[in-house]
Protein backbone atom coordinates (compact mmCIF):
# COMPACT_ATOMS: atom_id res chain seq x y z
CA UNK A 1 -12.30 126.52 -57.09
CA UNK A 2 -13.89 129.42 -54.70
CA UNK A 3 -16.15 128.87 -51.81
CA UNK A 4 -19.36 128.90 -52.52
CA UNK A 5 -21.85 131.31 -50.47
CA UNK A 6 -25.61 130.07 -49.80
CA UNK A 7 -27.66 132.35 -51.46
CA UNK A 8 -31.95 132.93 -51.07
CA UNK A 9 -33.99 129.96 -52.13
CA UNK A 10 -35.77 129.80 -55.28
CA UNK A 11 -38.74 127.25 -55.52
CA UNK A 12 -37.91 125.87 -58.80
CA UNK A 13 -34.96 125.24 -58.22
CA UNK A 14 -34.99 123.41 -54.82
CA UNK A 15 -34.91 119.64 -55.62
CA UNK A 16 -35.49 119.03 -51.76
CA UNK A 17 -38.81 120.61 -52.50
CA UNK A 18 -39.88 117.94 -54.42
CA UNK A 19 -38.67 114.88 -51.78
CA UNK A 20 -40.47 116.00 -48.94
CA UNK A 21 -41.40 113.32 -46.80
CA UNK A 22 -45.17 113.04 -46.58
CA UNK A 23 -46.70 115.46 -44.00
CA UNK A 24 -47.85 112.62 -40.77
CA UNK A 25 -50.51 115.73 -39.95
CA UNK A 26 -52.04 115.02 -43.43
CA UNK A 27 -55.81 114.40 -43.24
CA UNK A 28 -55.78 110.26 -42.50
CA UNK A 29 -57.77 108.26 -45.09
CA UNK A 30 -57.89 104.33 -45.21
CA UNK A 31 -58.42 104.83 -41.35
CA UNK A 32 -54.70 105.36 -40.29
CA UNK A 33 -52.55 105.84 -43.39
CA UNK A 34 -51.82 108.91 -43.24
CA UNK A 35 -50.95 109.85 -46.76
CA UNK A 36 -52.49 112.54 -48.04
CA UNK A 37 -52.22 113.13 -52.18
CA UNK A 38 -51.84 116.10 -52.34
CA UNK A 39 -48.71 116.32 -50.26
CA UNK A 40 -46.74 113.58 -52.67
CA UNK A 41 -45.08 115.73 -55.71
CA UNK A 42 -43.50 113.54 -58.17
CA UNK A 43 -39.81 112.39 -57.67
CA UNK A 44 -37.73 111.59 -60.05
CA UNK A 45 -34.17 110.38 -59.74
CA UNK A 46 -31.49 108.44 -61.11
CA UNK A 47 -28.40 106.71 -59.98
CA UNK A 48 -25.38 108.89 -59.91
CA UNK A 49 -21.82 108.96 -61.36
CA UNK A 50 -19.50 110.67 -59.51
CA UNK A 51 -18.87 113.71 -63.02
CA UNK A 52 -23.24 113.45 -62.90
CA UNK A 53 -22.98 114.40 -58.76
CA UNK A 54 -20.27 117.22 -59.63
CA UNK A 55 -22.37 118.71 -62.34
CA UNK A 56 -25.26 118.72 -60.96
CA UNK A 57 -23.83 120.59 -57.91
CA UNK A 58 -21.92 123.03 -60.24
CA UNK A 59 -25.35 123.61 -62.25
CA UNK A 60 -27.50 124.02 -58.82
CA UNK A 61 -24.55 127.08 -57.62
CA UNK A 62 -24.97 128.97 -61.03
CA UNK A 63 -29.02 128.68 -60.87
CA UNK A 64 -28.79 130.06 -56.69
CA UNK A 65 -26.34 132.84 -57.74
CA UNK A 66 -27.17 133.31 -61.45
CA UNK A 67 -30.87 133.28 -61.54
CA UNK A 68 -31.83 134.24 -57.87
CA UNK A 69 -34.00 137.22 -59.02
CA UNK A 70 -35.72 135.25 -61.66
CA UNK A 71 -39.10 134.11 -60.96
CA UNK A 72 -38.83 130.46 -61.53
CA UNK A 73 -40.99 129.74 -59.10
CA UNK A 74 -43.71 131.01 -60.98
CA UNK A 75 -43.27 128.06 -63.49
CA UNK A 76 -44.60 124.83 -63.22
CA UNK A 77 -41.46 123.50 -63.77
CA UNK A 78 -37.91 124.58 -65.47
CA UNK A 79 -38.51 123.21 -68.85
CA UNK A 80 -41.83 126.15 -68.90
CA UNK A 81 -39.24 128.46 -67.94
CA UNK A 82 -36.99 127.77 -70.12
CA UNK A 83 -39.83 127.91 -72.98
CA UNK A 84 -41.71 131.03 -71.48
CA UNK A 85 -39.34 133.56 -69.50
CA UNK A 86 -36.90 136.16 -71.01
CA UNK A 87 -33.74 134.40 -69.15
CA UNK A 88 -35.04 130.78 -70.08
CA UNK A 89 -33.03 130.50 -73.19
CA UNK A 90 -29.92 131.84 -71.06
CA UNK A 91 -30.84 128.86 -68.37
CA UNK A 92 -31.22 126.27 -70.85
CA UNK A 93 -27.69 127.52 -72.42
CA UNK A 94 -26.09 127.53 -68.91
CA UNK A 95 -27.14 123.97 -67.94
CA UNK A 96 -26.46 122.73 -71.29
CA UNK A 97 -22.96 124.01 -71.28
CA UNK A 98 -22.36 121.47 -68.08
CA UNK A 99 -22.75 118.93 -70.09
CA UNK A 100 -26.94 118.29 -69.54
CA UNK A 101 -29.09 117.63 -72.23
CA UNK A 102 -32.38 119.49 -70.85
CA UNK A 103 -33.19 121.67 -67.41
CA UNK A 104 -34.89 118.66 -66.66
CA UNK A 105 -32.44 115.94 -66.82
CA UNK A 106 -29.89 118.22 -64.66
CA UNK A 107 -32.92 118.67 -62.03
CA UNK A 108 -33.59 114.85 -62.51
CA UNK A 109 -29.65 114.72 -61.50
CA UNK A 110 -29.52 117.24 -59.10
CA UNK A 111 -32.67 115.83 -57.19
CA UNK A 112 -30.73 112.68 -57.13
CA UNK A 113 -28.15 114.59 -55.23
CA UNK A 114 -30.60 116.18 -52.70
CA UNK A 115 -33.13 112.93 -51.85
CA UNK A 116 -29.65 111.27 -51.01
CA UNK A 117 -27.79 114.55 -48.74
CA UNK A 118 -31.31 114.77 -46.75
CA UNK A 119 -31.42 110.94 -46.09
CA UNK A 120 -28.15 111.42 -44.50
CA UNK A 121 -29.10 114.49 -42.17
CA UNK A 122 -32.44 112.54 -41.34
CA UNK A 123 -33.09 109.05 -42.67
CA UNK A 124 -36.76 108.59 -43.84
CA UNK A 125 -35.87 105.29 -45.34
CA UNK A 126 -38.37 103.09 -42.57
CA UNK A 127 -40.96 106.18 -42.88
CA UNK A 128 -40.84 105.73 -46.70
CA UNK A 129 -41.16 102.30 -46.71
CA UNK A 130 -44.38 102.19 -43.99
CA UNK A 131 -46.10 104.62 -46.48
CA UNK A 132 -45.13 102.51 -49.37
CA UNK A 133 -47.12 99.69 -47.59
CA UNK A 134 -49.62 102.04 -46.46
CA UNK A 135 -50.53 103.60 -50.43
CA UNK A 136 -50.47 99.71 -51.61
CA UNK A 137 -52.79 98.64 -49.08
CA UNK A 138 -55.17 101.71 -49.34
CA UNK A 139 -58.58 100.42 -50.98
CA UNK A 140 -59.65 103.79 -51.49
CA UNK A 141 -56.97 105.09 -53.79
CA UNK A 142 -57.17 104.03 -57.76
CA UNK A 143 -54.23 102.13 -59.08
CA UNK A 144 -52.69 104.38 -61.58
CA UNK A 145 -52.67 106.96 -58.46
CA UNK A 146 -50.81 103.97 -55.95
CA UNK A 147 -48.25 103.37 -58.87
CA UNK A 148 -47.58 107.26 -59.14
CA UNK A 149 -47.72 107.71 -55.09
CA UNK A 150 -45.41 104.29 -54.66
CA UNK A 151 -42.99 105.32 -57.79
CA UNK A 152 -42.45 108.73 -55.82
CA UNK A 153 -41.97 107.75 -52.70
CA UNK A 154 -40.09 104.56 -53.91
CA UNK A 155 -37.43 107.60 -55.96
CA UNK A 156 -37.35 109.32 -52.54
CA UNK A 157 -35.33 106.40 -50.54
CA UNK A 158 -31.62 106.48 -52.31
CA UNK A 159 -29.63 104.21 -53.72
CA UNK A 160 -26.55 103.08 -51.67
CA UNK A 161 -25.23 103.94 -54.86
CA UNK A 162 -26.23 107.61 -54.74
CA UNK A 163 -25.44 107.52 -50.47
CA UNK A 164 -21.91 106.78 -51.46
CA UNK A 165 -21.22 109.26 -53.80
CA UNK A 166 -22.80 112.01 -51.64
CA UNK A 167 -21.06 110.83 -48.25
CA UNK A 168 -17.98 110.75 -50.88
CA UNK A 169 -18.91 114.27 -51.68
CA UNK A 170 -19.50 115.73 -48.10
CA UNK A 171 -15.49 115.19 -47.87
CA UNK A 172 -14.57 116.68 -50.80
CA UNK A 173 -13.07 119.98 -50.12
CA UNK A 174 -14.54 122.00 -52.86
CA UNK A 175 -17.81 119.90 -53.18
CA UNK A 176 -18.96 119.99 -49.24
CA UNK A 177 -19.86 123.13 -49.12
CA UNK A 178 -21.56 122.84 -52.49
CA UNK A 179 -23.66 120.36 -51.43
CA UNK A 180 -24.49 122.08 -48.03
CA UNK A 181 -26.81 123.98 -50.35
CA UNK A 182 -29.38 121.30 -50.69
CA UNK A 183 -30.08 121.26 -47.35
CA UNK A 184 -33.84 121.21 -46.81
CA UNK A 185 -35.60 124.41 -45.40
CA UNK A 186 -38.79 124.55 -43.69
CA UNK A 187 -40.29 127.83 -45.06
């Protein structure tokens, strides 16, 4: 195993992208909650294994170092890469060869990772769970758009589960610096 160097940021590939905590500067509605739709992507995680955690580290290092000058950003997600770019195919390939059925479940995995790192650095779990209450008691927001918002935010609070393995991880020799990757950015 070699050290791992961090390497530029690509969007698509940043799971911590898609847990951001909401923005509390968003435009109020409901008179105080301050949720604001547009800033909730959907999150979606699983619970971890310790291989899963390792894999989905190993896969995250080849996409920094591999695909850095690809545009995946300009996809609306990695499975359109995979099904529109040149290097797609070569993506799919690579991430399959860890062991991952799909782009997306090794991002679903690999997300998992990153919503449990960041809620070490900085837990968000009581945030989280005050917008949770806030997006159920909203009158102004239709269901099917609560369930989405509370399913997100819900998959952005980690399992102890996933907490162990990570804090397991962070010790690991050859995984700590891996995961110091997933560190979120403010850009």
């Amino acid at each position: 195993a070699k050290a791992v160097t961090a390497v530029p940021e690509t969007k698509a590939a940043e799971p911590a992208d898609q847990a951001k905590p909401v923005d509390p500067n968003a435009e109020e509605m409901d008179g105080g909650s301050a949720v604001s739709l547009g800033d909730i992507p959907d999150v979606e995680t699983e619970e971890l294994t310790v291989d899963l955690a390792h894999k989905a580290l190993d896969g995250y290092v080849l996409v920094q170092n591999k695909y850095q000058d690809s545009p995946l950003e300009d996809y609306a997600d990695l499975q359109a890469f995979v099904d529109k770019d040149p290097k797609g195919p070569e993506l799919d390939k690579d991430i399959k060869s860890l062991g991952f059925k799909s782009v997306t479940d090794w991002n679903v995995a690999v997300t998992s990772v990153s919503v449990a790192y960041n809620n070490i650095l900085d837990d968000q779990t009581t945030d989280l769970k005050q917008q949770i209450d806030d997006v159920k008691a909203s009158k102004d927001m239709a269901q099917d758009m609560k369930d989405r918002t509370v399913k997100s935010l819900q998959n952005s609070i980690p399992s102890d589960n996933n907490t162990k393995i990570v804090q397991d991880l962070m010790k690991d020799k050859v995984y700590s610096e891996k995961v110091k990757l997933l560190e979120s950015t403010d850009e």
